[in-house]
N, C-alpha and C. Protein backbone atom coordinates (compact mmCIF):
# COMPACT_ATOMS: atom_id res chain seq x y z
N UNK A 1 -0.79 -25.76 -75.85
CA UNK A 1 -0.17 -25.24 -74.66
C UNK A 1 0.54 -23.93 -75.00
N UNK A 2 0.08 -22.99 -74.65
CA UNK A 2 0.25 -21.63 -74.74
C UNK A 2 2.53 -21.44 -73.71
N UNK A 3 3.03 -20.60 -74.60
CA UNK A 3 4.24 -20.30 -73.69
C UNK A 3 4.42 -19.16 -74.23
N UNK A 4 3.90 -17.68 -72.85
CA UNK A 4 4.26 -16.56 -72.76
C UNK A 4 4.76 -16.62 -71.31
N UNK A 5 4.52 -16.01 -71.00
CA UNK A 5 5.19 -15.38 -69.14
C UNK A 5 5.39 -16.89 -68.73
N UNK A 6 6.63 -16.38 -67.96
CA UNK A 6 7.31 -17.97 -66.54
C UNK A 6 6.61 -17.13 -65.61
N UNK A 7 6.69 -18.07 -64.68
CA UNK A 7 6.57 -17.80 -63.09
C UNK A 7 7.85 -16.88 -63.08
N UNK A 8 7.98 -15.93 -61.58
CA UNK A 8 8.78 -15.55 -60.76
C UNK A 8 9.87 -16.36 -60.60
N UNK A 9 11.28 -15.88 -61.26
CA UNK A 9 12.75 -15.87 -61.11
C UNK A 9 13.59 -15.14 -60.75
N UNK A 10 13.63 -14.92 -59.35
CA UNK A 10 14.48 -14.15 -58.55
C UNK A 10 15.90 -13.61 -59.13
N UNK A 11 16.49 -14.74 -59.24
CA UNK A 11 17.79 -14.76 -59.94
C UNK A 11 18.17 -14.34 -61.48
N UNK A 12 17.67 -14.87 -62.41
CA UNK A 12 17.14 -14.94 -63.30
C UNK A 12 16.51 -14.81 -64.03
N UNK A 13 15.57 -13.55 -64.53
CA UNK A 13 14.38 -13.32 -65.17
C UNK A 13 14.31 -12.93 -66.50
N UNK A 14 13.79 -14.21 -67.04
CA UNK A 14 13.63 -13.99 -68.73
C UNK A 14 12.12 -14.96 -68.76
N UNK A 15 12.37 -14.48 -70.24
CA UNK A 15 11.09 -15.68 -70.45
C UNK A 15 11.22 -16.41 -71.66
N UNK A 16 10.44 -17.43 -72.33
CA UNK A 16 10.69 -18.38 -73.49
C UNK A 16 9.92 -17.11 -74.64
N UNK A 17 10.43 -17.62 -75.83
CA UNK A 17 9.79 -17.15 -76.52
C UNK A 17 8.44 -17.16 -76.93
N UNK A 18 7.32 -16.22 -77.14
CA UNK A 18 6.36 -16.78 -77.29
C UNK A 18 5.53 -18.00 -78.37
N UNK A 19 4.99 -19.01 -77.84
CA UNK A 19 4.38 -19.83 -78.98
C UNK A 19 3.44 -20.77 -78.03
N UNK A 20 2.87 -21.53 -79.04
CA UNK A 20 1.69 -22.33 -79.15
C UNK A 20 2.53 -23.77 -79.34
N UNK A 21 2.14 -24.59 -78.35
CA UNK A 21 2.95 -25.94 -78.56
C UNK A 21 1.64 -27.02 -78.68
N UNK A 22 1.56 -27.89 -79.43
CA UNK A 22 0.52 -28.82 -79.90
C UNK A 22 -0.81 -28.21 -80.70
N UNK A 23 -0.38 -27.34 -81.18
CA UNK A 23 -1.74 -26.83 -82.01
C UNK A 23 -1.68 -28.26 -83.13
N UNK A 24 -3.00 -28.13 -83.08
CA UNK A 24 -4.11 -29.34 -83.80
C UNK A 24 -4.10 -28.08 -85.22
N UNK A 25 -4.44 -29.44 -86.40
CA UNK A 25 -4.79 -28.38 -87.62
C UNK A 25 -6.50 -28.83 -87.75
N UNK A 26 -6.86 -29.40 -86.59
CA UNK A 26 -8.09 -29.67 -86.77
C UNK A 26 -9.04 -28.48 -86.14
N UNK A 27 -10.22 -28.17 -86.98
CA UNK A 27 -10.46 -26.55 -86.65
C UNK A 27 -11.27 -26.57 -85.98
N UNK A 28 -11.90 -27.87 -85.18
CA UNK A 28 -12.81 -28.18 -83.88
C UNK A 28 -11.59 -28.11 -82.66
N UNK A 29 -10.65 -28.37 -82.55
CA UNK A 29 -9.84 -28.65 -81.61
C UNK A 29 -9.13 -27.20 -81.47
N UNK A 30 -8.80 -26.66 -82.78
CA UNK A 30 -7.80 -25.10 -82.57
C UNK A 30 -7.91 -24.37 -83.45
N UNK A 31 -9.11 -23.33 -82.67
CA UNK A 31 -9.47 -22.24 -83.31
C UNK A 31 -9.49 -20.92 -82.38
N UNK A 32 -10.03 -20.06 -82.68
CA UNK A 32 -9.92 -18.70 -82.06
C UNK A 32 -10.05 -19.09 -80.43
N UNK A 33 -11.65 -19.37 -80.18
CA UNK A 33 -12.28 -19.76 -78.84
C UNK A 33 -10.81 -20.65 -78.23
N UNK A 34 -10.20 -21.64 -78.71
CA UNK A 34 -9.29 -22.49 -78.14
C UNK A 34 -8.02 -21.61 -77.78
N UNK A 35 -7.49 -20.99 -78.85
CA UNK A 35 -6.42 -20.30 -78.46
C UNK A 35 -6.65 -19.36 -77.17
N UNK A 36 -7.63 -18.15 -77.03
CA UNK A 36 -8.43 -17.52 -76.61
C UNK A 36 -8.01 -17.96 -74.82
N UNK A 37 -8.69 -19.15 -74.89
CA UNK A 37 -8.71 -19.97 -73.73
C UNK A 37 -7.46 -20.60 -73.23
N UNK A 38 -6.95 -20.56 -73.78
CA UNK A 38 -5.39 -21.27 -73.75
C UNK A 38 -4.38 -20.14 -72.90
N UNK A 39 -4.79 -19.01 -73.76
CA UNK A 39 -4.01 -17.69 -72.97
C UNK A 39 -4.41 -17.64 -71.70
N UNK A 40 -5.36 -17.61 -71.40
CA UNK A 40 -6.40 -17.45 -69.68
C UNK A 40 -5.88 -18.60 -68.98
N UNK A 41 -5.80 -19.90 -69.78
CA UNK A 41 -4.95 -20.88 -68.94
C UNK A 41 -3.71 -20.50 -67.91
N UNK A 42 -3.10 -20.08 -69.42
CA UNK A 42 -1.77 -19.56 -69.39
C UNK A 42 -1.68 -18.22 -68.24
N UNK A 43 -1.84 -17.87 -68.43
CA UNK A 43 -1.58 -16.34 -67.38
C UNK A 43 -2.50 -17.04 -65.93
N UNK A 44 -3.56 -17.84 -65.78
CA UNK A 44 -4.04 -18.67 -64.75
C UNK A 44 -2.78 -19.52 -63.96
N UNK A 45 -1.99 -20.16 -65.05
CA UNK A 45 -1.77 -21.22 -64.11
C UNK A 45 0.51 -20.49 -63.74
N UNK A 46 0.37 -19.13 -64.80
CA UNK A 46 1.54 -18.45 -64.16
C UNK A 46 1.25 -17.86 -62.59
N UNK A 47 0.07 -17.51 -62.58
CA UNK A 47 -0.42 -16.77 -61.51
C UNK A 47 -0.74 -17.74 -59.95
N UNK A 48 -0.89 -18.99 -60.54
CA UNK A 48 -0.71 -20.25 -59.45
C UNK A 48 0.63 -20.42 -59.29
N UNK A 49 1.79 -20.61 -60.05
CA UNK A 49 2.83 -21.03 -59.68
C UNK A 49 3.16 -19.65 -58.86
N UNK A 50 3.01 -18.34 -59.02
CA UNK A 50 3.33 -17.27 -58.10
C UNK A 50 2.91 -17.34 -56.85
N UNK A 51 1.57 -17.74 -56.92
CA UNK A 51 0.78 -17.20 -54.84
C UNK A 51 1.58 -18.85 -54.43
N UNK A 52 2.53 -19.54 -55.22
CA UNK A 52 2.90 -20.97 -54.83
C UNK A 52 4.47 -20.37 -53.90
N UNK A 53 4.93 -19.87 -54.90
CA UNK A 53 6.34 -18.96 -54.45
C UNK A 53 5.90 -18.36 -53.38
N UNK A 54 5.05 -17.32 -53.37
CA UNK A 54 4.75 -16.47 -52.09
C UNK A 54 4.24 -17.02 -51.00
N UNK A 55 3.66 -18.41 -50.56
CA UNK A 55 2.84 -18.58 -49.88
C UNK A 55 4.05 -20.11 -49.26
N UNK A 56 4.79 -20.20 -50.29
CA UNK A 56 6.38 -21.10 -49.48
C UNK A 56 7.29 -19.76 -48.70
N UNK A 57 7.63 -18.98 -49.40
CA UNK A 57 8.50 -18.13 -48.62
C UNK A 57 7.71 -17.29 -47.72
N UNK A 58 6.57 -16.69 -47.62
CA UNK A 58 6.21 -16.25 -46.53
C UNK A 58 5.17 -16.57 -45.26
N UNK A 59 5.24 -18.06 -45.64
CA UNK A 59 3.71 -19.64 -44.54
C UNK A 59 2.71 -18.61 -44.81
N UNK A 60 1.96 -17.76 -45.95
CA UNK A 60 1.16 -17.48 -45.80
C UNK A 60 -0.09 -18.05 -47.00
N UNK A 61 -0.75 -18.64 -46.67
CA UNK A 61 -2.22 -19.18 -48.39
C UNK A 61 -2.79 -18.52 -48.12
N UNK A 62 -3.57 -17.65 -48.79
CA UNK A 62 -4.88 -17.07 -48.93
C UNK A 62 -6.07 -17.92 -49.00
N UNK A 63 -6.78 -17.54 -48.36
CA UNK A 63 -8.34 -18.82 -48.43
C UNK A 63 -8.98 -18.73 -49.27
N UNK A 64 -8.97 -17.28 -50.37
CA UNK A 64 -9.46 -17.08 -51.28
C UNK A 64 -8.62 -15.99 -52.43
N UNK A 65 -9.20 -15.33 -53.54
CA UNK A 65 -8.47 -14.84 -54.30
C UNK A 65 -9.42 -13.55 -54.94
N UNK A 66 -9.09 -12.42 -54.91
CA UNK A 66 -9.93 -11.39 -55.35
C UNK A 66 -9.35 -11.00 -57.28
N UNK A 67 -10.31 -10.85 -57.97
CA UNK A 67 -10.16 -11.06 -59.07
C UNK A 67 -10.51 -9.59 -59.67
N UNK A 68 -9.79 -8.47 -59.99
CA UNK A 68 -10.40 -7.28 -60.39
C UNK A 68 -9.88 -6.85 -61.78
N UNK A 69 -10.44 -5.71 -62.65
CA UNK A 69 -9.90 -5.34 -63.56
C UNK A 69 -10.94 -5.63 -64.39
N UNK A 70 -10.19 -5.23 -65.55
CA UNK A 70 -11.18 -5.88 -67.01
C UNK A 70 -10.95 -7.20 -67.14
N UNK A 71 -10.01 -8.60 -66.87
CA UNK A 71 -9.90 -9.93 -67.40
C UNK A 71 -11.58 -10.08 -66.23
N UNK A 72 -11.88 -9.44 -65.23
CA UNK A 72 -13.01 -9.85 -64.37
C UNK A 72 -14.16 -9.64 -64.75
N UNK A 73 -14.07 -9.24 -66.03
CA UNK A 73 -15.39 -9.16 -66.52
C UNK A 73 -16.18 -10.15 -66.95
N UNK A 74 -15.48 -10.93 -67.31
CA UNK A 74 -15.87 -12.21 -68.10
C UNK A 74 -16.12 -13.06 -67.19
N UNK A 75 -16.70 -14.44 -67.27
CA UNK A 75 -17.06 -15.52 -66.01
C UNK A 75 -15.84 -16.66 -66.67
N UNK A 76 -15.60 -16.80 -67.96
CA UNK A 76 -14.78 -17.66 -68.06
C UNK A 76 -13.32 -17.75 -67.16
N UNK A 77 -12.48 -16.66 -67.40
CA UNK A 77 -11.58 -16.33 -66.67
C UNK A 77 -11.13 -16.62 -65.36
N UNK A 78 -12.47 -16.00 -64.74
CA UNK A 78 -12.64 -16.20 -63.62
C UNK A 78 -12.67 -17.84 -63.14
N UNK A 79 -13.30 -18.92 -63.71
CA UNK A 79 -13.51 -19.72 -63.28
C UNK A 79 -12.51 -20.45 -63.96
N UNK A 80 -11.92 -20.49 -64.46
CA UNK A 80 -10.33 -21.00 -64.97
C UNK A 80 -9.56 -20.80 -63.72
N UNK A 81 -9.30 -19.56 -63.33
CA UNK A 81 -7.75 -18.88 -62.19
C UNK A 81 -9.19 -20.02 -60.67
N UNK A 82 -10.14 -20.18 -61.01
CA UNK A 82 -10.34 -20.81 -59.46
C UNK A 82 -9.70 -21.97 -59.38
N UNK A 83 -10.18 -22.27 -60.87
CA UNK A 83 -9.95 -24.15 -61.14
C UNK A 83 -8.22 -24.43 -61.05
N UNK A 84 -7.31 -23.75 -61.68
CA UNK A 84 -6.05 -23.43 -61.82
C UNK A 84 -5.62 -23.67 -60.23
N UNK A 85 -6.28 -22.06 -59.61
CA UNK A 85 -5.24 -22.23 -58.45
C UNK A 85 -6.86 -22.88 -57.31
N UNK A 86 -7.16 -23.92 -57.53
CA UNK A 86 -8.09 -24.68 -56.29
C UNK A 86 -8.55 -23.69 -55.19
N UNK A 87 -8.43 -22.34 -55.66
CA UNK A 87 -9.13 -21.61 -54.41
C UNK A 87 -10.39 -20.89 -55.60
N UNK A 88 -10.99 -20.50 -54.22
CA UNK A 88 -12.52 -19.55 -54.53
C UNK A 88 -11.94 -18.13 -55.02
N UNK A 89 -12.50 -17.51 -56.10
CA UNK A 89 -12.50 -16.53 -56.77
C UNK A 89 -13.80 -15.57 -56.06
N UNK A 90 -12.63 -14.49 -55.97
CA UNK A 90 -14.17 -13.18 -55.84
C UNK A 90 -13.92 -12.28 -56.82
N UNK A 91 -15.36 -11.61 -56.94
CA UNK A 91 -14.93 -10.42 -58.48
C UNK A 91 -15.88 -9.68 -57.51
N UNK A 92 -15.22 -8.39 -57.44
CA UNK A 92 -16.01 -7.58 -57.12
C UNK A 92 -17.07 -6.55 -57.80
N UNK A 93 -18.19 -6.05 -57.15
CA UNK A 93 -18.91 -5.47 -58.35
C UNK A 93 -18.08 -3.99 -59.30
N UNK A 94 -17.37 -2.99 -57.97
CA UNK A 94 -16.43 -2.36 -59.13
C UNK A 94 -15.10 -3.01 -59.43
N UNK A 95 -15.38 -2.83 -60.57
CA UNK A 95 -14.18 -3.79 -61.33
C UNK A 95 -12.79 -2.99 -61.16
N UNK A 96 -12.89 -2.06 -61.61
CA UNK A 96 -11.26 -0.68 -61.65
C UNK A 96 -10.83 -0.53 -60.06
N UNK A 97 -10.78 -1.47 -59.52
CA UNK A 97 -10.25 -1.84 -58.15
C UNK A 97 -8.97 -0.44 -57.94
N UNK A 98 -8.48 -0.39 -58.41
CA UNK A 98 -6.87 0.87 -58.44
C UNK A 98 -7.97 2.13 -58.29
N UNK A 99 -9.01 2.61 -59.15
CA UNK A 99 -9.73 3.69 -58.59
C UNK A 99 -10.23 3.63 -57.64
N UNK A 100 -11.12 2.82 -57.27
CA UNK A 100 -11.42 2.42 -55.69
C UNK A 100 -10.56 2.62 -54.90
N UNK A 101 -9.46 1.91 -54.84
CA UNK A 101 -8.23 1.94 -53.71
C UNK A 101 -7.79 3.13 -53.62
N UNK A 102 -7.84 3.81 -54.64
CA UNK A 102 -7.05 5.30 -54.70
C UNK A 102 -7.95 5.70 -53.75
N UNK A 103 -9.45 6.00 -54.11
CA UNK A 103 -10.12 6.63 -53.29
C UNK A 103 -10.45 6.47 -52.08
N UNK A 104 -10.63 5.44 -51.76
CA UNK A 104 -10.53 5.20 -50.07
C UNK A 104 -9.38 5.32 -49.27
N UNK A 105 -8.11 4.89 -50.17
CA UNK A 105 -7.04 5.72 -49.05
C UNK A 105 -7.28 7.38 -49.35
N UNK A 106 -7.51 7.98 -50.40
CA UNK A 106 -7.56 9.48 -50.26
C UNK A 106 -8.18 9.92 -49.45
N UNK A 107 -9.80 9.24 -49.39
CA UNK A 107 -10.30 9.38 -47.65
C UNK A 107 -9.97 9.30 -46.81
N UNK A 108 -8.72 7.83 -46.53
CA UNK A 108 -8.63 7.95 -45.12
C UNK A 108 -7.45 9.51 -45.13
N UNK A 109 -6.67 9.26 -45.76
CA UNK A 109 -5.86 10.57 -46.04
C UNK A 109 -6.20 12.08 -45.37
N UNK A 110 -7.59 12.09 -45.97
CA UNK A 110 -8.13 13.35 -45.98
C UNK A 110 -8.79 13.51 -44.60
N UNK A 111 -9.13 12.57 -43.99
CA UNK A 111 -9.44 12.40 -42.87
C UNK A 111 -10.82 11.91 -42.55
N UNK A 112 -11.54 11.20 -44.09
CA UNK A 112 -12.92 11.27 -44.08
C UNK A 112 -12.87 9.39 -43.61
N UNK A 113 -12.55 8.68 -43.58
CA UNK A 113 -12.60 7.12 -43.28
C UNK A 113 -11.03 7.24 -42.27
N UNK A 114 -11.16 6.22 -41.17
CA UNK A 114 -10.42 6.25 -39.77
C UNK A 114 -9.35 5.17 -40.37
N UNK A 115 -10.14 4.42 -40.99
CA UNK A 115 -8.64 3.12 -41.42
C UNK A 115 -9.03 2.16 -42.92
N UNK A 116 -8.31 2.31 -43.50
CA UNK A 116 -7.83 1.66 -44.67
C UNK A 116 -8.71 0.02 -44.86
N UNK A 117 -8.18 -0.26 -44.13
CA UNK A 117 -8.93 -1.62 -44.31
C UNK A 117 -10.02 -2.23 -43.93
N UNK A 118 -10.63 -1.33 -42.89
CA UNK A 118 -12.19 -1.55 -42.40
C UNK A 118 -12.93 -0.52 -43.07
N UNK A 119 -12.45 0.33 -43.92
CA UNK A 119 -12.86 0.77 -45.35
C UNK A 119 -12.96 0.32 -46.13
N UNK A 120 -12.43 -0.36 -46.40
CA UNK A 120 -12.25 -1.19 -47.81
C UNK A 120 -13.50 -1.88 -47.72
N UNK A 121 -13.51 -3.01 -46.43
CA UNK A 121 -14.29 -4.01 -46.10
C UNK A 121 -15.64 -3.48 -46.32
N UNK A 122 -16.28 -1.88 -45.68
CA UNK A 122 -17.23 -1.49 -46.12
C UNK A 122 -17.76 -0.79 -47.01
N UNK A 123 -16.95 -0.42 -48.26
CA UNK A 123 -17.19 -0.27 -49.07
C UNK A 123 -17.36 -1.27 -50.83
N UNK A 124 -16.42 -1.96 -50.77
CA UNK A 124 -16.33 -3.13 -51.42
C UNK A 124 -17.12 -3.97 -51.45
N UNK A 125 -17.89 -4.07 -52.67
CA UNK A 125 -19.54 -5.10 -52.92
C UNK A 125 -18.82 -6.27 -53.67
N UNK A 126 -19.15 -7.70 -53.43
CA UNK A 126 -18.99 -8.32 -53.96
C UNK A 126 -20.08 -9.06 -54.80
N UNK A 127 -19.56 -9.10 -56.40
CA UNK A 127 -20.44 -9.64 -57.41
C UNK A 127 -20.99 -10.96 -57.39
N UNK A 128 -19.96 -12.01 -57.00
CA UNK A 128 -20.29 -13.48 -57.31
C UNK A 128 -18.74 -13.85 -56.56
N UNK A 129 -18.86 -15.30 -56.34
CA UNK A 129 -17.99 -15.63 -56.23
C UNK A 129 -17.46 -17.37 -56.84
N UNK A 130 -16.64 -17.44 -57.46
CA UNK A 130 -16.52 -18.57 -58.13
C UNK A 130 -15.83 -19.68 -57.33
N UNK A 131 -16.30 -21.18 -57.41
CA UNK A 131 -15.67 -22.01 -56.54
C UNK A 131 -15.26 -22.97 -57.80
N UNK A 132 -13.75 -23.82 -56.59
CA UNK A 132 -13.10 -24.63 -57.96
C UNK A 132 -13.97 -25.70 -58.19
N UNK A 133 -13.78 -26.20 -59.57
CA UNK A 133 -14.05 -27.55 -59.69
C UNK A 133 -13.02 -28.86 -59.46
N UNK A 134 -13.35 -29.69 -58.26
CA UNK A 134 -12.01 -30.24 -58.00
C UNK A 134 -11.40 -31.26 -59.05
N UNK A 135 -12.42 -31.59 -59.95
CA UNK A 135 -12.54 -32.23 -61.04
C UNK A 135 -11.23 -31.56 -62.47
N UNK A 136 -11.60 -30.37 -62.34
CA UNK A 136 -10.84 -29.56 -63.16
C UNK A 136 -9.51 -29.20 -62.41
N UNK A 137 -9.47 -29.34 -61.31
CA UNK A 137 -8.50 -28.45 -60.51
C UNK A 137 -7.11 -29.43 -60.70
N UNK A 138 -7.95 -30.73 -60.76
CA UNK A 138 -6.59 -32.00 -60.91
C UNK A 138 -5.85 -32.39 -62.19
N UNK A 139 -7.39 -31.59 -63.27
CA UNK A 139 -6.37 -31.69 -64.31
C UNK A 139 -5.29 -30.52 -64.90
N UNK A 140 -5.86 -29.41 -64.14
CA UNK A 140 -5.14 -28.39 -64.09
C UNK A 140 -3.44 -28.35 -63.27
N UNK A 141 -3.53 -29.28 -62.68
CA UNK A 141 -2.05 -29.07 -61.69
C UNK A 141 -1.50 -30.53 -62.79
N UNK A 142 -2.07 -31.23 -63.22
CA UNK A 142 -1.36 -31.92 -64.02
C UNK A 142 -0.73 -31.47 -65.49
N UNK A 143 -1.78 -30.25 -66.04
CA UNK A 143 -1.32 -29.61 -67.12
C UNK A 143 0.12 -28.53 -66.52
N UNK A 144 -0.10 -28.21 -65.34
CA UNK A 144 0.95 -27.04 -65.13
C UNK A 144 2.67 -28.21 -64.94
N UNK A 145 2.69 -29.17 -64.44
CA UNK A 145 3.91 -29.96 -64.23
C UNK A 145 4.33 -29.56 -65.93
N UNK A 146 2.98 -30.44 -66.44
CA UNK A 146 3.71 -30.30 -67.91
C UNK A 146 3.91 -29.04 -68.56
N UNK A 147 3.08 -28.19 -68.40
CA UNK A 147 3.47 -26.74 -68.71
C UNK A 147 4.73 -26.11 -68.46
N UNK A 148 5.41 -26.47 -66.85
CA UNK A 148 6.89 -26.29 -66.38
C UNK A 148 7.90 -27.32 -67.27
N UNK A 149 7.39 -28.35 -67.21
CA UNK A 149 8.68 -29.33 -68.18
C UNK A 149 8.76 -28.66 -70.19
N UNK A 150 7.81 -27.99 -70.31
CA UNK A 150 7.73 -27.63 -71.87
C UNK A 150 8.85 -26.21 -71.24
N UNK A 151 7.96 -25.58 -70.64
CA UNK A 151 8.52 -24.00 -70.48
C UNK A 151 10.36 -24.22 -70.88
N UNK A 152 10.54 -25.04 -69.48
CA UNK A 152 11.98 -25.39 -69.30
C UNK A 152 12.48 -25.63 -70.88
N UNK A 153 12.05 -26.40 -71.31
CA UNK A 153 12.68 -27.03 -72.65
C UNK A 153 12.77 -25.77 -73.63
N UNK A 154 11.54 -24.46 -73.23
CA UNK A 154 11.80 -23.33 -74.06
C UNK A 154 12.52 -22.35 -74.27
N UNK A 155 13.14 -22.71 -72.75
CA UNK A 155 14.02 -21.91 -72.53
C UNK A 155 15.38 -21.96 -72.83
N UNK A 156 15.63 -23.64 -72.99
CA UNK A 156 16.71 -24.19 -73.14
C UNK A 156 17.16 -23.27 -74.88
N UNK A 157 15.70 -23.38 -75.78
CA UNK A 157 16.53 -22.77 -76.80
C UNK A 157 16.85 -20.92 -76.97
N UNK A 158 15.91 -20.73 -76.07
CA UNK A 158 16.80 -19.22 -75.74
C UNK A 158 17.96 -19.30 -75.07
N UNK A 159 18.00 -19.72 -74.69
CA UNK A 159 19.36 -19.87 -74.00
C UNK A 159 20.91 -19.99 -75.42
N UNK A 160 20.20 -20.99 -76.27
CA UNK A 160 20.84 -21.54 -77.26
C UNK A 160 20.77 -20.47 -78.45
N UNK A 161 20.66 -19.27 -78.41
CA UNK A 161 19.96 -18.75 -79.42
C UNK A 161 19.21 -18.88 -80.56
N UNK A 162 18.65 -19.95 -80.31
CA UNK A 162 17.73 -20.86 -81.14
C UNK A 162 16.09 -20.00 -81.49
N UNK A 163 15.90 -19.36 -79.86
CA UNK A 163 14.68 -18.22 -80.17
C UNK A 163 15.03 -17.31 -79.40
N UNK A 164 14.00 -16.35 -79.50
CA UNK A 164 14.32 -14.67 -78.85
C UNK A 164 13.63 -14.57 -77.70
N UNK A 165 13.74 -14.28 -76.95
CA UNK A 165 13.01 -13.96 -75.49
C UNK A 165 12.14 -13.30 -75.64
N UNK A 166 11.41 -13.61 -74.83
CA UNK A 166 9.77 -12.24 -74.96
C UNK A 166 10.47 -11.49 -73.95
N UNK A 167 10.80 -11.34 -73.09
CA UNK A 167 11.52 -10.23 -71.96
C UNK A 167 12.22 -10.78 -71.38
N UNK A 168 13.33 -9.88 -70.88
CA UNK A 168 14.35 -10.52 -70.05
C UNK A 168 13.98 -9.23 -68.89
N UNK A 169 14.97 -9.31 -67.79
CA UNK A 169 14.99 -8.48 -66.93
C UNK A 169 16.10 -7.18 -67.21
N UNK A 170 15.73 -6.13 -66.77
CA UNK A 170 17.41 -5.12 -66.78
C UNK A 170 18.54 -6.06 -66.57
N UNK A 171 19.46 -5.65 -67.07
CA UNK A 171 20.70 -6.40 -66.64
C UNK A 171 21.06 -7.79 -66.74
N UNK A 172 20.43 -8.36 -67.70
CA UNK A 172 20.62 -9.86 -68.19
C UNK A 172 21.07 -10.08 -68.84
């Protein structure tokens, strides 16, 4: 069980120190590929407890989840953050989504596209789209409880100066 990044703390923003909790010395169970995967968990199932925050404070779920960048290159990834957060993954075919976006608002800007978002819609190809496994999805919300009860406990020794924070916020 991977512990880098918490979820979103309004109040509060630090994080545990980084580490690896239950590494096996068995080299079928924890090796590169495992760790590897563990991180993608990890930043997966931070990224579920977030659209969890956003989607209590503002009644809004997304029906789906757009997946861009370089982690979208890969299919593993991708089908982890579906399984994680139980929604459908899209990856689009251009990946550098921020150049895209730049450029279609510079169009509409410039005056060459009328609106932003029925731009987007027609310009934006989609590659594949990944659906959860509900199979995985259950053991995934069962790993994240426990992922929150470890976190907590990691924090307890930063707190204690027992370990060092991977980041805190300004002013903490």
């Amino acid at each position: 069980m991977p512990i880098f990044s918490d979820a979103m703390h309004f109040k509060s923003w630090y994080h545990a120190a980084p580490s690896f909790i239950n590494m096996s010395l068995d080299p079928q169970r924890c090796n590169k590929q495992t760790l590897f995967r563990a991180l993608e968990e990890n930043a997966a199932i931070v990224a579920a407890c977030n659209l969890a925050q956003i989607a209590q404070f503002s009644g809004v779920q997304p029906p789906a989840l757009v997946f861009a960048g370089g982690g979208a290159k890969g299919k593993l990834w991708s089908q982890i953050l579906s399984d994680v957060t139980g929604l459908p993954v899209r990856v689009p075919v251009v990946k550098e989504a921020t150049a895209l976006g730049c450029a279609i608002a510079a169009g509409v800007g410039a005056g060459l596209f009328d609106d932003l978002a029925a731009t987007g819609e027609r310009l934006v190809r989609w590659e594949c789209q990944y659906q959860p496994n509900e199979a995985h999805h259950a053991l995934y919300q069962q790993q994240t409880e426990n992922w929150r009860e470890v976190y907590a406990d990691q924090l307890t020794l930063v707190d204690h100066g027992l370990t060092t924070s991977l980041w805190k916020a300004p002013g903490l």
